[in-house]
Structure formats: structure tokens, C-alpha cells
Protein backbone atom coordinates (compact mmCIF):
# COMPACT_ATOMS: atom_id res chain seq x y z
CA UNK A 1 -87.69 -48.44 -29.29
CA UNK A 2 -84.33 -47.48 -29.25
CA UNK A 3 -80.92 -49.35 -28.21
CA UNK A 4 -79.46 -47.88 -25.50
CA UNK A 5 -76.28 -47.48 -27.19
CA UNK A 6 -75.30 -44.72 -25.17
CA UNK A 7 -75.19 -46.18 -21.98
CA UNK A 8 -73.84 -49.39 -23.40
CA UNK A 9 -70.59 -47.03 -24.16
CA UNK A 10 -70.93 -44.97 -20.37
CA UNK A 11 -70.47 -48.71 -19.20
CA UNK A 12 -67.81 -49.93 -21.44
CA UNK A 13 -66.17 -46.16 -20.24
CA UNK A 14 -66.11 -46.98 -16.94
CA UNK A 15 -65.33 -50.78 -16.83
CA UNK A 16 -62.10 -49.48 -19.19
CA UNK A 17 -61.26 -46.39 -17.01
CA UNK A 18 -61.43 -48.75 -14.18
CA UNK A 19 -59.07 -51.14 -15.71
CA UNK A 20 -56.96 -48.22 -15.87
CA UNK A 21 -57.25 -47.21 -12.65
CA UNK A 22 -56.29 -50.54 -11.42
CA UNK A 23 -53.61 -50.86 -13.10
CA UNK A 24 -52.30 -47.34 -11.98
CA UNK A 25 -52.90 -48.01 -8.48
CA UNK A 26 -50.98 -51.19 -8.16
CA UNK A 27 -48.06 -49.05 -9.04
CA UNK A 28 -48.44 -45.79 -6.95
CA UNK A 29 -46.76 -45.71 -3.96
CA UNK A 30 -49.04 -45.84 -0.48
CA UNK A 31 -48.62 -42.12 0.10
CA UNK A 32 -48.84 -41.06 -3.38
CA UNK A 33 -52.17 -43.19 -3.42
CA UNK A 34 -53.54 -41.76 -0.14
CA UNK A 35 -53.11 -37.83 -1.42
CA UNK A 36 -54.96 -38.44 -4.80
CA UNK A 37 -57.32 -40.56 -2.94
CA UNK A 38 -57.48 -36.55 -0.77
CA UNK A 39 -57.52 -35.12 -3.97
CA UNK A 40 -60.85 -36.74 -4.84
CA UNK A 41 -62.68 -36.09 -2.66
CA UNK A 42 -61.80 -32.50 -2.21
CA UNK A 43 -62.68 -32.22 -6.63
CA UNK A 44 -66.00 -34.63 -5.44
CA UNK A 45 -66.99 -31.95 -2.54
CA UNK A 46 -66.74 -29.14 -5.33
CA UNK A 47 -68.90 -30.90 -7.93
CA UNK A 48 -71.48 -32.15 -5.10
CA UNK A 49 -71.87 -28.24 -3.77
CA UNK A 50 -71.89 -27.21 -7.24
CA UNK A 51 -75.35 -29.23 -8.13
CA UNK A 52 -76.75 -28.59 -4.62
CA UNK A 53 -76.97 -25.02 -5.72
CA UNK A 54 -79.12 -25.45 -8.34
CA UNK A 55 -81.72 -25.37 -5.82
CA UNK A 56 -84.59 -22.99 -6.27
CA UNK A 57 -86.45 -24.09 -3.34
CA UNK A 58 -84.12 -25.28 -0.43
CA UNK A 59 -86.38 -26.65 1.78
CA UNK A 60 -87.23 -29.18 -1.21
CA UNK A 61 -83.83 -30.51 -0.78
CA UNK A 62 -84.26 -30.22 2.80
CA UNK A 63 -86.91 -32.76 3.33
CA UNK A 64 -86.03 -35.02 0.52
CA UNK A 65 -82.85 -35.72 2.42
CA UNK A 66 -84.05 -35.91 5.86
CA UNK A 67 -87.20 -37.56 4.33
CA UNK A 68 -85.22 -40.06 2.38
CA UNK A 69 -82.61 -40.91 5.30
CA UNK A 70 -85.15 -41.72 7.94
CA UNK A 71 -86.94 -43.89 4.90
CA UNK A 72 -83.53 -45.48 4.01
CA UNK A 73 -82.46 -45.83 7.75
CA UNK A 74 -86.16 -47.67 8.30
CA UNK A 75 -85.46 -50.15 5.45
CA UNK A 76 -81.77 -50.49 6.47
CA UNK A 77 -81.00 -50.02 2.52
CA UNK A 78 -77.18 -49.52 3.27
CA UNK A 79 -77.00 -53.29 5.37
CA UNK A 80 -78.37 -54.64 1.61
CA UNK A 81 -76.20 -52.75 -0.43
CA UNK A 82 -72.86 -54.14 2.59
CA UNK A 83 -74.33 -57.55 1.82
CA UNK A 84 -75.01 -57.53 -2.06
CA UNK A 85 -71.22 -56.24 -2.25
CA UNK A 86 -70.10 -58.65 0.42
CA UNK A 87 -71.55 -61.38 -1.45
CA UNK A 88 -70.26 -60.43 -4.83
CA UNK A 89 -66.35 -59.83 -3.23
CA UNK A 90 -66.84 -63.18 -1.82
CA UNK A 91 -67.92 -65.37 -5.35
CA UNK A 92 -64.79 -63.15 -7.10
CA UNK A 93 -62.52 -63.65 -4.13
CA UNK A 94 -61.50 -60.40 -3.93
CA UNK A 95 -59.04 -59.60 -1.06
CA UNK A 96 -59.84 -55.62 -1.59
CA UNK A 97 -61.13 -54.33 1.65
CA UNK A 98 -62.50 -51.55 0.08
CA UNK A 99 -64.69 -53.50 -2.74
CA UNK A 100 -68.39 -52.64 -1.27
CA UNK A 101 -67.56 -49.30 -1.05
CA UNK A 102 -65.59 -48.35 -4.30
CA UNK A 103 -68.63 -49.87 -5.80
CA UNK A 104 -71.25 -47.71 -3.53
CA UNK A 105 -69.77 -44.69 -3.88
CA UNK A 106 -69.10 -45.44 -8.10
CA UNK A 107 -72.43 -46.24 -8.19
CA UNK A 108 -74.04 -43.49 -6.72
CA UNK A 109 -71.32 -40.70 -8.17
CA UNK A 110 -71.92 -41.95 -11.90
CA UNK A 111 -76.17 -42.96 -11.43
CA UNK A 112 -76.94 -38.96 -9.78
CA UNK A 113 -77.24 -35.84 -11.79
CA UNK A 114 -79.12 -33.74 -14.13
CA UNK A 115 -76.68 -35.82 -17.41
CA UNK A 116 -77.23 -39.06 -15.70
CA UNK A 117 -81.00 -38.21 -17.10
CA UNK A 118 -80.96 -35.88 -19.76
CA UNK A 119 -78.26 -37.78 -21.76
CA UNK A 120 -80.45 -41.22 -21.41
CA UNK A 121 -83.77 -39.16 -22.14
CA UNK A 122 -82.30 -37.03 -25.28
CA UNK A 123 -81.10 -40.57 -26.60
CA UNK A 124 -84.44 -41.92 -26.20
CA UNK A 125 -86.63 -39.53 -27.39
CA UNK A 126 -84.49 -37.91 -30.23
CA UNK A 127 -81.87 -40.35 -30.77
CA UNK A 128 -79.43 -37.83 -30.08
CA UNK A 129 -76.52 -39.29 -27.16
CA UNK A 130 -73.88 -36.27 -27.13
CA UNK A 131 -74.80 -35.74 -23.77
CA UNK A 132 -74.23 -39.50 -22.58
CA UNK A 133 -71.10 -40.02 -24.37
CA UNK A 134 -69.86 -36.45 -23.54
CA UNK A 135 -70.59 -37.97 -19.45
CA UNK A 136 -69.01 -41.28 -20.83
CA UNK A 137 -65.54 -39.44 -20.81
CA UNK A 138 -66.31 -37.72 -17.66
CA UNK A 139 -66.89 -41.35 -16.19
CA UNK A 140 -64.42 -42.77 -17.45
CA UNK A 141 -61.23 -40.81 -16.02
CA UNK A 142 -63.38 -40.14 -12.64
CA UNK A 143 -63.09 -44.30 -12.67
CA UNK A 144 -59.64 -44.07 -13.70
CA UNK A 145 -59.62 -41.81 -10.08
CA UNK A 146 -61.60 -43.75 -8.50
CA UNK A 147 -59.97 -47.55 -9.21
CA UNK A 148 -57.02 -46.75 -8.00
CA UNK A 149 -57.69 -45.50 -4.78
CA UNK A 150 -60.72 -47.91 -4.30
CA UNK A 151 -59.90 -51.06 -6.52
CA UNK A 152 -61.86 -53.27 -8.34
CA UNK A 153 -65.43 -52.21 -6.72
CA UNK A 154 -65.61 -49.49 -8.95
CA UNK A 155 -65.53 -51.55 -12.15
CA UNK A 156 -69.08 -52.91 -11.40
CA UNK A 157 -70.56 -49.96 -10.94
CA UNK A 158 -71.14 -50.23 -14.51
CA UNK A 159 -73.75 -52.66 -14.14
CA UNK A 160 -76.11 -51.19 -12.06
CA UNK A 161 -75.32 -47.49 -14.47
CA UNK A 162 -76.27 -49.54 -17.31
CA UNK A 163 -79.41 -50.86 -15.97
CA UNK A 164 -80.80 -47.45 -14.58
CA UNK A 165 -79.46 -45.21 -17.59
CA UNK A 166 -80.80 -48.02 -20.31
CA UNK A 167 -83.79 -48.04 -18.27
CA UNK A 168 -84.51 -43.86 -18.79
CA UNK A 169 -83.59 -44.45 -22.29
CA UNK A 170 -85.92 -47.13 -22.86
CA UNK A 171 -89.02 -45.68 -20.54
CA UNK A 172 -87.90 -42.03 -21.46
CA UNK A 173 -91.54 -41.23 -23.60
CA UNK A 174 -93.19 -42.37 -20.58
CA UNK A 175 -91.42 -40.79 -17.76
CA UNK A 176 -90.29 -37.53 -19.50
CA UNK A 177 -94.09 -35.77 -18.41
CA UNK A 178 -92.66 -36.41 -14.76
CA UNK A 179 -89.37 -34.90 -15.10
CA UNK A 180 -89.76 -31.39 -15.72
CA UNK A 181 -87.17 -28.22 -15.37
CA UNK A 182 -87.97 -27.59 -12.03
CA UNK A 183 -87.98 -31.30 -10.80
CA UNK A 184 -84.70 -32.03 -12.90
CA UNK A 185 -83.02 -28.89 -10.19
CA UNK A 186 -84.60 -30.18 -7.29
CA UNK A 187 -83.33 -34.13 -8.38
CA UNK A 188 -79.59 -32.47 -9.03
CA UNK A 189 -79.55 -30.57 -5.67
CA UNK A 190 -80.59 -33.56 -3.82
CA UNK A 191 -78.30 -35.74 -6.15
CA UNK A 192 -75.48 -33.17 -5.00
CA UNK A 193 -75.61 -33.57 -1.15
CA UNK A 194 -75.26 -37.02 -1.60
CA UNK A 195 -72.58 -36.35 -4.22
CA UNK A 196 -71.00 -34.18 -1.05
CA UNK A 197 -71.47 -37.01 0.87
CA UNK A 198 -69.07 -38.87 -1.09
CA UNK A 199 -66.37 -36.34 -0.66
CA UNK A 200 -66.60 -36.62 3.06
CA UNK A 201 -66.58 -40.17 2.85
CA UNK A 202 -63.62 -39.97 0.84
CA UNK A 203 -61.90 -37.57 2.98
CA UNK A 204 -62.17 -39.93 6.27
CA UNK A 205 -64.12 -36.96 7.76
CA UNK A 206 -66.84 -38.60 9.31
CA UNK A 207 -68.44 -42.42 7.52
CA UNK A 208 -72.26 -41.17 6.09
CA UNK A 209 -74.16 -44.18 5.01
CA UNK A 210 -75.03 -42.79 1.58
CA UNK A 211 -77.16 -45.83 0.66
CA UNK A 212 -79.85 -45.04 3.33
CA UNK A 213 -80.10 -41.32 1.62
CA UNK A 214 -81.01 -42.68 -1.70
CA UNK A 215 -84.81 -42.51 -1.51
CA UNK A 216 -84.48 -38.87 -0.86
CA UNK A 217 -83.95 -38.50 -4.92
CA UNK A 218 -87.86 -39.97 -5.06
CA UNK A 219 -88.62 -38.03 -2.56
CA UNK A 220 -87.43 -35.30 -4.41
CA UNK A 221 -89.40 -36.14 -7.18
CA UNK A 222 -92.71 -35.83 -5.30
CA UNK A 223 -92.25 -32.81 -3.30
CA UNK A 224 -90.59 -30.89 -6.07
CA UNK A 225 -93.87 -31.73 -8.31
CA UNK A 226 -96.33 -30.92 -5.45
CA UNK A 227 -94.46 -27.31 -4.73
CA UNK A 228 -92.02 -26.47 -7.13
């Protein structure tokens, strides 16, 4: 079995970026902080409609979203996620108004897309983790981003990134049968809408509760193995 090191270091990236971040924002003047907080999620739109291309089968993606929102909205997923985060601000006293959701958004932005697999899978099966450290410097300045418009949310978002890209690493022999070419699109495409989702979340557009749509990746899973 091999150590997750990989992953280990995406953490560290992020928890360091965020630091970063932090200490940036506490610096940056209101409006210079509310146009790269603009900035964001205009570059977080264009990555998110990026992987939702990969698509080969759009009414995969279809379903798996509305299929995974009516699931998510049914087991009111984003009330647990509000609470979990509420309950963590509370035991660090954090006064950051934005600490549940710098760490949803963190979380789902550095836990969806086709490296957020392959990099954990290529470590576990072949030892080989250029494509997790290569997203470990990607995750790190997007945290850099992300801290200093959001605060100190986004720093545990390594946690649950450790625990779900360790996890592929560890389990990757066994789940690797599962998570063929045409099922690793399908996952990015659906990963990408929500990654959209951010943007528009970030952009004050209109609030999405991403957390309910997060069943649509299994979803996506299924349907993309049953017709893909």
C-alpha cells in the first residue's frame, strides 16, 4: 500500500497558499478585495465551462445534476454542511462571516475534476504523483485567491481534500475498474457545472446551494456506466 504522499503535499499546498491568502487579504483595500474576489469567479466560470464540455453525452450530465439536486435537496445535504461549518467557526471563534462558505466552495473547487482522480489513482497504482503535485501548485495559488477574499474557511478545505484524495490513492486498485475514460468525462462535466456554480456564487449572481448538487457526481458515475 502506498503513502499518500501526494495528497499529503496538495494539503500542505493549500493550508500554505491559504496562509498566504490571509495574510494578503488583511492588507488589500475593501474595493481592491471585492474586484479580485470578481475576478475569481469570472477565471472559476471559465474553468467550470471548460470541463462541462468534455461531455460526450449531455443528457448524462443532465440528469446527474437534476438527479443529484433533487437527491441533495431531499437529504438537505447543504443545512449539514451550514452546520458542520457553523460548528467548527464557533469552537475556533472565528468572527469571518464568510467561514462556511470559503470552506464549501474550497472544498468542492479543489475535491472535483478529472486531476482530483487521476493524480491520486496514478500515485496509487504506479507510484507516479506528477499529476497531484503538478494540481498541488494549481491549489495552492487558487487558495492564495481564494483566502483572501473568503478568509480562513478555505484553509480547512484541506482536510476533507486529504481524506477523499488519500482515500483514491489508497482504494485506487479497487476502484480504478469503475472509473473508466468515458465515466472520468461524464464525472468532469458534472464536476464542471458545479465548478460553474461556484463562479456564480462568487459573482453575487444568484446564491446556488452547491452542497445539495453533490450526489449528482455519483450519479454520474452510474448513468455514465449504464449508457456511456
Amino acid at each position: 500500500m502506498i503513502l499518500p504522499l501526494g495528497s499529503l503535499v496538495n494539503a500542505a499546498a493549500v493550508v500554505g497558499g491559504g496562509f498566504i491568502g490571509l495574510l494578503l487579504g488583511a492588507r488589500l483595500p475593501d474595493r481592491v478585495r471585492a474586484i479580485v474576489f470578481q475576478g475569481l469567479g469570472l477565471c472559476t466560470m471559465v474553468i467550470g465551462m471548460q470541463m462541462a464540455f468534455k461531455t460526450a453525452n449531455p443528457l448524462i450530465m443532465i440528469f446527474s445534476i437534476l438527479g443529484g439536486a433533487v437527491t441533495g435537496e431531499l437529504m438537505r445535504l447543504e443545512d449539514l454542511f451550514v452546520k458542520g461549518g457553523e460548528a467548527l467557526k464557533a469552537r475556533l471563534k472565528s468572527s469571518n462571516p464568510r467561514f462556511t462558505e470559503g470552506l464549501v466552495n474550497a472544498t468542492v473547487l479543489f475535491c472535483i475534476g478529472s486531476m482530483a482522480i487521476l493524480g491520486p489513482f496514478d500515485e496509487g497504482l504506479r507510484g507516479d504523483r506528477t499529476i497531484v503535485l503538478t494540481k498541488s501548485i494549481l491549489d495552492g495559488f487558487a487558495s492564495v485567491a481564494l483566502a483572501s477574499a473568503m478568509g480562513v474557511g478555505v484553509l480547512f478545505a484541506a482536510v476533507p481534500l486529504l481524506l477523499y484524495q488519500g482515500g483514491l490513492t489508497l482504494f485506487a486498485g479497487t476502484l480504478q475498474p469503475y472509473l473508466g475514460p468515458v465515466v472520468m468525462n461524464e464525472l468532469t462535466a458534472t464536476g464542471g457545472v458545479l465548478i460553474l456554480g461556484i463562479g456564480i456564487n462568487l459573482l453575487e449572481l444568484k446564491r446556488i446551494p452547491l452542497s445539495n448538487m453533490l450526489p449528482a457526481l455519483v450519479y454520474a458515475v452510474v448513468l455514465a456506466r449504464i449508457f456511456g
